[in-house]
C-alpha atoms as a PDB file:
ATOM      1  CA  UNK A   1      29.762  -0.729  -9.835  1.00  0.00           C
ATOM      2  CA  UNK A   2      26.366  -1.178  -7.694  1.00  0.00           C
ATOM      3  CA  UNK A   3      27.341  -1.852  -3.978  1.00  0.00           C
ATOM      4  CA  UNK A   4      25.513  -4.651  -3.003  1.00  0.00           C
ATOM      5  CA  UNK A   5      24.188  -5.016   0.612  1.00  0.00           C
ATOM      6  CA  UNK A   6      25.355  -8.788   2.213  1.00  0.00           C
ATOM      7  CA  UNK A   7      21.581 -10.185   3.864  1.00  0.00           C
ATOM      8  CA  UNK A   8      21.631 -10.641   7.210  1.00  0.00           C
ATOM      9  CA  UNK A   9      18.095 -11.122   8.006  1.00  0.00           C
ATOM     10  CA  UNK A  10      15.682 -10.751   5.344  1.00  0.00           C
ATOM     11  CA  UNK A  11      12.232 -11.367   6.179  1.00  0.00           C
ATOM     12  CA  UNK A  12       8.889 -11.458   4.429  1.00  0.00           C
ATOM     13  CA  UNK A  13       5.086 -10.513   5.459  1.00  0.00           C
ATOM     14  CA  UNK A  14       1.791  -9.091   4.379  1.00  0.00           C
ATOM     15  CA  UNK A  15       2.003  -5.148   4.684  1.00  0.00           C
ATOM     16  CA  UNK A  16      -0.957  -3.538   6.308  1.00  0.00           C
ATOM     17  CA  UNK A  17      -2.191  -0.327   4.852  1.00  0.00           C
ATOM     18  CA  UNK A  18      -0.502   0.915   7.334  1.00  0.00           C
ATOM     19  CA  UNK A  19       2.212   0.360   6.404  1.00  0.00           C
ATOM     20  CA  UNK A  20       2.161   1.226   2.928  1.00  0.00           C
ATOM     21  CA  UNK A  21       3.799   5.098   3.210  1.00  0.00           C
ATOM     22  CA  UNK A  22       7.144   2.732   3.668  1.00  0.00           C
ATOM     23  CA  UNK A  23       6.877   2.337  -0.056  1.00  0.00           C
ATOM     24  CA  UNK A  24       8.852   5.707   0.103  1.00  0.00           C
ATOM     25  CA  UNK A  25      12.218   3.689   1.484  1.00  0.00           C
ATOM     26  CA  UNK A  26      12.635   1.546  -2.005  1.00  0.00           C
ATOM     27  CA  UNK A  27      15.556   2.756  -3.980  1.00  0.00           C
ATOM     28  CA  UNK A  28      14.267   2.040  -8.000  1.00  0.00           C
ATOM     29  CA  UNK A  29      17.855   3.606  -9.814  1.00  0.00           C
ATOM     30  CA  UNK A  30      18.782   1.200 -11.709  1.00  0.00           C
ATOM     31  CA  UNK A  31      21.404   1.370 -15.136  1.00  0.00           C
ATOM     32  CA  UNK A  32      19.572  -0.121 -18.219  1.00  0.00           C
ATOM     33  CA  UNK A  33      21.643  -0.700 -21.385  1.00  0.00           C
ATOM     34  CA  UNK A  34      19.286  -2.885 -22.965  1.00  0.00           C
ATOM     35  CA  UNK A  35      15.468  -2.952 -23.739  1.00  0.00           C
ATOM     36  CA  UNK A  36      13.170  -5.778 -25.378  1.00  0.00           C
ATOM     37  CA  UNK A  37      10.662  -4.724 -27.887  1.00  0.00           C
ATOM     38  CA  UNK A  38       7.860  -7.310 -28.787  1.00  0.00           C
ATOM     39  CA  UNK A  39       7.522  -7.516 -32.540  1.00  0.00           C
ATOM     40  CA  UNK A  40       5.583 -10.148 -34.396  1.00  0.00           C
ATOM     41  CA  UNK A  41       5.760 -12.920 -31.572  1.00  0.00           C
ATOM     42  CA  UNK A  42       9.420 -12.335 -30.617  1.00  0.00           C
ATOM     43  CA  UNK A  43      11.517 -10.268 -28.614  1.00  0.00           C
ATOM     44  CA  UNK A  44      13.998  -7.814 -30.297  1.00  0.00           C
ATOM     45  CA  UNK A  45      16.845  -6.491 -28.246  1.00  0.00           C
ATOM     46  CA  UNK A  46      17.572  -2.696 -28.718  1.00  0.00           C
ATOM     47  CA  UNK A  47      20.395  -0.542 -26.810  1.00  0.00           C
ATOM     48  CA  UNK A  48      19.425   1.812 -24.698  1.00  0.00           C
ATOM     49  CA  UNK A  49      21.812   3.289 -21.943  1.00  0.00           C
ATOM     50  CA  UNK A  50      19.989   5.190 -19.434  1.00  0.00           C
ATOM     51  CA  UNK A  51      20.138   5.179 -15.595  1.00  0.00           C
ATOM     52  CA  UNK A  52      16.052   5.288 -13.953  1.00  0.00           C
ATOM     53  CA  UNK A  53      16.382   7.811 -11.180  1.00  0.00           C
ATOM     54  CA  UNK A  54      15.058   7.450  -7.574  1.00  0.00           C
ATOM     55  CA  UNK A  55      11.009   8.364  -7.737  1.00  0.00           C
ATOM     56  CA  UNK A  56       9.771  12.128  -7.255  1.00  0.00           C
ATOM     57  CA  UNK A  57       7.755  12.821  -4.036  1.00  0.00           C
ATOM     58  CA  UNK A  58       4.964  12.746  -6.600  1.00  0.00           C
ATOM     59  CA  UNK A  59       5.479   9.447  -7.736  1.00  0.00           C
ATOM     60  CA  UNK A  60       6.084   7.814  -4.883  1.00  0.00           C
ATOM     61  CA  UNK A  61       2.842   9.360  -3.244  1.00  0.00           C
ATOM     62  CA  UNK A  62       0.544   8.075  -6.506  1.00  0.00           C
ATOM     63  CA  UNK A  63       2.257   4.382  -5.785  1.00  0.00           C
ATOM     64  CA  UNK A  64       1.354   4.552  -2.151  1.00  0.00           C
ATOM     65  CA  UNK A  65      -2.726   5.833  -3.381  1.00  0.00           C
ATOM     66  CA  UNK A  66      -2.500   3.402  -6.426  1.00  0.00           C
ATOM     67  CA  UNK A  67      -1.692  -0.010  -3.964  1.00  0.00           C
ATOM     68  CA  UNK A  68      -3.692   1.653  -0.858  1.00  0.00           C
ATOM     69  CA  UNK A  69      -6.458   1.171  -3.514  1.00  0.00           C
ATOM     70  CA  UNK A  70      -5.785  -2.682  -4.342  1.00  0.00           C
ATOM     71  CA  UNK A  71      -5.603  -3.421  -0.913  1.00  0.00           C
ATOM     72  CA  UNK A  72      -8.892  -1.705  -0.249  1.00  0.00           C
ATOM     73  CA  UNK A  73     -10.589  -3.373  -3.483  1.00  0.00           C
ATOM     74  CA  UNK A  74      -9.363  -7.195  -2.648  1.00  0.00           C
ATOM     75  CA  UNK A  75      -5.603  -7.345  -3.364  1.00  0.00           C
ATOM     76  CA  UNK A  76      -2.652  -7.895  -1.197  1.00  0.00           C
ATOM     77  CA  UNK A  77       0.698  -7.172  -0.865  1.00  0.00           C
ATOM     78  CA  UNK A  78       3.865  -8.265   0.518  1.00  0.00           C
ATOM     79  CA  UNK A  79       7.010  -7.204   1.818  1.00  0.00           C
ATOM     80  CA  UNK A  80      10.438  -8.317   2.225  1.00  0.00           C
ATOM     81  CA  UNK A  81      12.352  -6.537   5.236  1.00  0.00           C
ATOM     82  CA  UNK A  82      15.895  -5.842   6.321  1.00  0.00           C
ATOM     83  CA  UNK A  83      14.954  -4.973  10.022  1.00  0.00           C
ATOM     84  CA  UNK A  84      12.374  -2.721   9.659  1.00  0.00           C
ATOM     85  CA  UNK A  85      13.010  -1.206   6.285  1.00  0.00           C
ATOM     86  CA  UNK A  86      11.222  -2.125   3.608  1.00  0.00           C
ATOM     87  CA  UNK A  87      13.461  -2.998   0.795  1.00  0.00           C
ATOM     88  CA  UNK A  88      10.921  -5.317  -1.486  1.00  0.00           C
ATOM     89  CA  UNK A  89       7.562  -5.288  -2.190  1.00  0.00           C
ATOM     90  CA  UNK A  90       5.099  -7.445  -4.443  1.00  0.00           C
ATOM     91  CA  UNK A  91       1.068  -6.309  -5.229  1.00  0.00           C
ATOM     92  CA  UNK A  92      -1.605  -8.986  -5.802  1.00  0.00           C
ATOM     93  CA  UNK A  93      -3.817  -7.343  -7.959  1.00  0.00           C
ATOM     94  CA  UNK A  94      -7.761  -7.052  -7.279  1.00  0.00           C
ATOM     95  CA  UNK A  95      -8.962  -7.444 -10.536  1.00  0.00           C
ATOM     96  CA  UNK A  96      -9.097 -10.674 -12.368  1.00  0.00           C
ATOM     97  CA  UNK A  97      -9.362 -11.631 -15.842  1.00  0.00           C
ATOM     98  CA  UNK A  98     -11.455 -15.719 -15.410  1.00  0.00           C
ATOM     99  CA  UNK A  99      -8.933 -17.649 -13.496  1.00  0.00           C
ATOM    100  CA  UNK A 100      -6.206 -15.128 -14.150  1.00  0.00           C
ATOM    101  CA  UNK A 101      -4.434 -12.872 -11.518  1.00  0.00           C
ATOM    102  CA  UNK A 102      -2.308 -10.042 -11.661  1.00  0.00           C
ATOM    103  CA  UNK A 103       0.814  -9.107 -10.683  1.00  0.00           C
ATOM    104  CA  UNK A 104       0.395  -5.690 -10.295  1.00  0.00           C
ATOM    105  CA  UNK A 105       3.525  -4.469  -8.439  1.00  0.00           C
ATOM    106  CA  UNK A 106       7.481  -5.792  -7.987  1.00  0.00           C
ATOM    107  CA  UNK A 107      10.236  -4.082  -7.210  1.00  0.00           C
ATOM    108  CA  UNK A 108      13.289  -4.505  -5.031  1.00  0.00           C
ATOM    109  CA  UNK A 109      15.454  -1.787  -3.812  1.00  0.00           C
ATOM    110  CA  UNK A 110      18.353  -1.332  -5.683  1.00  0.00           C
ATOM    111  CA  UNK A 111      21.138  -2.458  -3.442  1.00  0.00           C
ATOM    112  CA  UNK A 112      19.083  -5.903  -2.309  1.00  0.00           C
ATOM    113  CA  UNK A 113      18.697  -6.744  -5.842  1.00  0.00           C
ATOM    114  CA  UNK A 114      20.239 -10.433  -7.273  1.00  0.00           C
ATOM    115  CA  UNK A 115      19.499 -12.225  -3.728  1.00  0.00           C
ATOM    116  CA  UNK A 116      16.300 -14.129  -4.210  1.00  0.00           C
ATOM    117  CA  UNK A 117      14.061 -10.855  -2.918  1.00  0.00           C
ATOM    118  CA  UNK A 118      12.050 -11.063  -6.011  1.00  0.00           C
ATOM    119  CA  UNK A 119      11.982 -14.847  -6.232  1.00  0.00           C
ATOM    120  CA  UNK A 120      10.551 -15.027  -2.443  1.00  0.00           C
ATOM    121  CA  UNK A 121       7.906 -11.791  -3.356  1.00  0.00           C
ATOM    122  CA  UNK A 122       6.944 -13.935  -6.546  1.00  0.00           C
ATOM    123  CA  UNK A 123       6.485 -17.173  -4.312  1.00  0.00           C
ATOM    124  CA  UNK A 124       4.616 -15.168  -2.088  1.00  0.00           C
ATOM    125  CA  UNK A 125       1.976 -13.644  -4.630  1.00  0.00           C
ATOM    126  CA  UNK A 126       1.742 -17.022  -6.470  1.00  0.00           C
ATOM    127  CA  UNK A 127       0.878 -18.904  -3.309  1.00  0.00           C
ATOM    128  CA  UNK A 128      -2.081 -16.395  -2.197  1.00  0.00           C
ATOM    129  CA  UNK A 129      -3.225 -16.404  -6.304  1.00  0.00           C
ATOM    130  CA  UNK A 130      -3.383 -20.712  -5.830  1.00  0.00           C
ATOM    131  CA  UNK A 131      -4.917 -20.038  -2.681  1.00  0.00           C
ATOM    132  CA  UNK A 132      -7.745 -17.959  -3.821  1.00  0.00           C
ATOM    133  CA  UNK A 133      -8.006 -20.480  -7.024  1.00  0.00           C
ATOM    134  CA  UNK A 134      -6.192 -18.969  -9.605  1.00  0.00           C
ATOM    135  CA  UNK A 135      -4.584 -20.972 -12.099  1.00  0.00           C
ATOM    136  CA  UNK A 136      -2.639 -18.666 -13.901  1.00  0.00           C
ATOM    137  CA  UNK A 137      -1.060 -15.030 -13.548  1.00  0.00           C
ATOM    138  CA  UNK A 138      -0.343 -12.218 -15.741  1.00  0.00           C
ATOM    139  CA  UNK A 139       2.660  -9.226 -15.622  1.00  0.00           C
ATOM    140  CA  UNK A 140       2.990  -6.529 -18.013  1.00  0.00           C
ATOM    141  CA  UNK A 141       6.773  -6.075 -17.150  1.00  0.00           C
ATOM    142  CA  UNK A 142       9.069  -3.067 -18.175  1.00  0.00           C
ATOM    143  CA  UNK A 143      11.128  -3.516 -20.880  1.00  0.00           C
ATOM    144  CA  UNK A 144      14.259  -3.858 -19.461  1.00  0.00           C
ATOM    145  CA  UNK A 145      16.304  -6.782 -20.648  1.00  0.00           C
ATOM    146  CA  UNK A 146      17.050  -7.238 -17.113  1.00  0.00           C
ATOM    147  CA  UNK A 147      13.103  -7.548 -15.632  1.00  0.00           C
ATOM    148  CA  UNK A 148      11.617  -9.854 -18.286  1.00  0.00           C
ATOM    149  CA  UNK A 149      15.079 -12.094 -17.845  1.00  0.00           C
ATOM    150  CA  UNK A 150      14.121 -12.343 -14.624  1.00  0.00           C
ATOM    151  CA  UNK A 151      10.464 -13.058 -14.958  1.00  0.00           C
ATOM    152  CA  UNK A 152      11.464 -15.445 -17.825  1.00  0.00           C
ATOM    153  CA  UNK A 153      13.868 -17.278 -15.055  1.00  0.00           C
ATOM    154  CA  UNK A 154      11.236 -17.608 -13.123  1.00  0.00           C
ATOM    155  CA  UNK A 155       8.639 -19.223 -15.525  1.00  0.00           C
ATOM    156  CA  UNK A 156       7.211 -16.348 -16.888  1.00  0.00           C
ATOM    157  CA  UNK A 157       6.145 -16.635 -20.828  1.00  0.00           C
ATOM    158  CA  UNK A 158       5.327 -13.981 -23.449  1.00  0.00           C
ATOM    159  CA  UNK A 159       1.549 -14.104 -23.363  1.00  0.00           C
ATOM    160  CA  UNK A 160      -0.351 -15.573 -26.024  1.00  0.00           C
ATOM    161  CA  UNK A 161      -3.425 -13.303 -25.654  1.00  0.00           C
ATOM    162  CA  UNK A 162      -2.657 -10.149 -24.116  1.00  0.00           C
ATOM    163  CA  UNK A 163      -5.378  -8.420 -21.637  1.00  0.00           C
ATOM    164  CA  UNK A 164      -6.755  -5.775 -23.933  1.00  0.00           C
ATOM    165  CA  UNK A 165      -7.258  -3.362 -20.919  1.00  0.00           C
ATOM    166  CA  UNK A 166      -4.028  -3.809 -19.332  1.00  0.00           C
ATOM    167  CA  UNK A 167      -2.305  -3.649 -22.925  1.00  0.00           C
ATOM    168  CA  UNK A 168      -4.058  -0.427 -23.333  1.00  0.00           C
ATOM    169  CA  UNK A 169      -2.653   0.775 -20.112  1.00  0.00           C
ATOM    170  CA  UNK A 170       1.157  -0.095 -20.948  1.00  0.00           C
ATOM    171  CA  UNK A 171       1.812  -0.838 -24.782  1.00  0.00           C
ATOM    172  CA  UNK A 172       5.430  -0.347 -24.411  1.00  0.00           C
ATOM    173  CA  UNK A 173       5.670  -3.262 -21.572  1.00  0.00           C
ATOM    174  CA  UNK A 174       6.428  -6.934 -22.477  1.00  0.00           C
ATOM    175  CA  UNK A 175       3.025  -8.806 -21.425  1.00  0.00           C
ATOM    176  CA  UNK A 176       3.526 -12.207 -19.937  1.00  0.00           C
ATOM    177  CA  UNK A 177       1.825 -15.208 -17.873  1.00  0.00           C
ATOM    178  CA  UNK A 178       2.708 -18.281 -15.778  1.00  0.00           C
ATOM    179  CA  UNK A 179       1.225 -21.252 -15.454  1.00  0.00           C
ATOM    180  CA  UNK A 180       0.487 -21.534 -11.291  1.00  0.00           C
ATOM    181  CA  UNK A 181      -1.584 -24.786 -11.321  1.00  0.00           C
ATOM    182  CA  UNK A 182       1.826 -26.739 -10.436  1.00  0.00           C
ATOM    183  CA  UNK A 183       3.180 -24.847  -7.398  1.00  0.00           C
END
């Protein structure tokens, strides 16, 4: 059984590069028993039953260079706080496909998930994607039943086209949109 942290005082703001080497605080374990593949339009549901570990040193330093490098290049992220920890994060991406936007980067610490972090980090990126005229965004999600349920519950849809780079890039990830004109 996950212990789940009670929220005292969660609060949200742009990170600075800076501030970006707190990346390294986010817990990702998580217990997966269930993937989605896409196939032919759908999704199929396969068992899986494999705990994701905490990230190496290595990987946790190449998420840090990877988002330092959106930042620098036009994107923007945004982080949800307990204190001063950083226990959420969400990446605006700088590259845009016509009035498309990316979602480049969520994740919420393990023990803060099922709260509203990642609602509140999705508001967050959807808001700045309106405000730079946007009218739609895009997610290549893992395949974890749980993740593209949650996108899904928050109006993400399988996309119709996929980005052909970004498909390239992760083939095994469920590609979807949402439609940001009405927020």
């Amino acid at each position: 059984m996950l212990e789940r942290r009670i929220l005292v005082d969660i609060h949200y703001r742009e990170i600075s590069r800076e501030e970006l080497s707190k990346l390294e605080e986010l817990d990702r374990t998580e217990y997966v028993d269930y993937i989605y593949k896409y196939d032919d339009g759908s999704l199929v549901k396969s068992p899986l039953n494999i705990t994701i570990p905490k990230w190496s040193s290595s990987k946790k330093k190449e998420f840090i260079e990877n988002i330092t490098n959106r930042i620098v290049n036009g994107g923007k992220a945004f982080g949800a706080f307990d204190k001063e920890k950083l226990v959420g994060v969400s990446v605006l991406g700088e590259k845009t496909w016509g009035n498309t936007a990316q979602l480049t980067f969520l994740h919420v610490s393990s023990k803060y998930r099922k709260q509203g972090i990642g609602r509140k980090l999705i508001e967050l990126i959807e808001n700045e994607a309106v405000n730079r005229g946007y009218r739609s965004l895009y997610v290549s999600a893992t395949e974890s039943v749980s993740t593209v349920n949650f996108y899904m519950n928050y109006g993400f849809r399988l996309a119709k086209e996929v980005i052909k780079e970004l498909y390239e890039e992760e083939p095994d990830d469920i590609h979807m949109t949402k439609d940001i004109t009405k927020i």
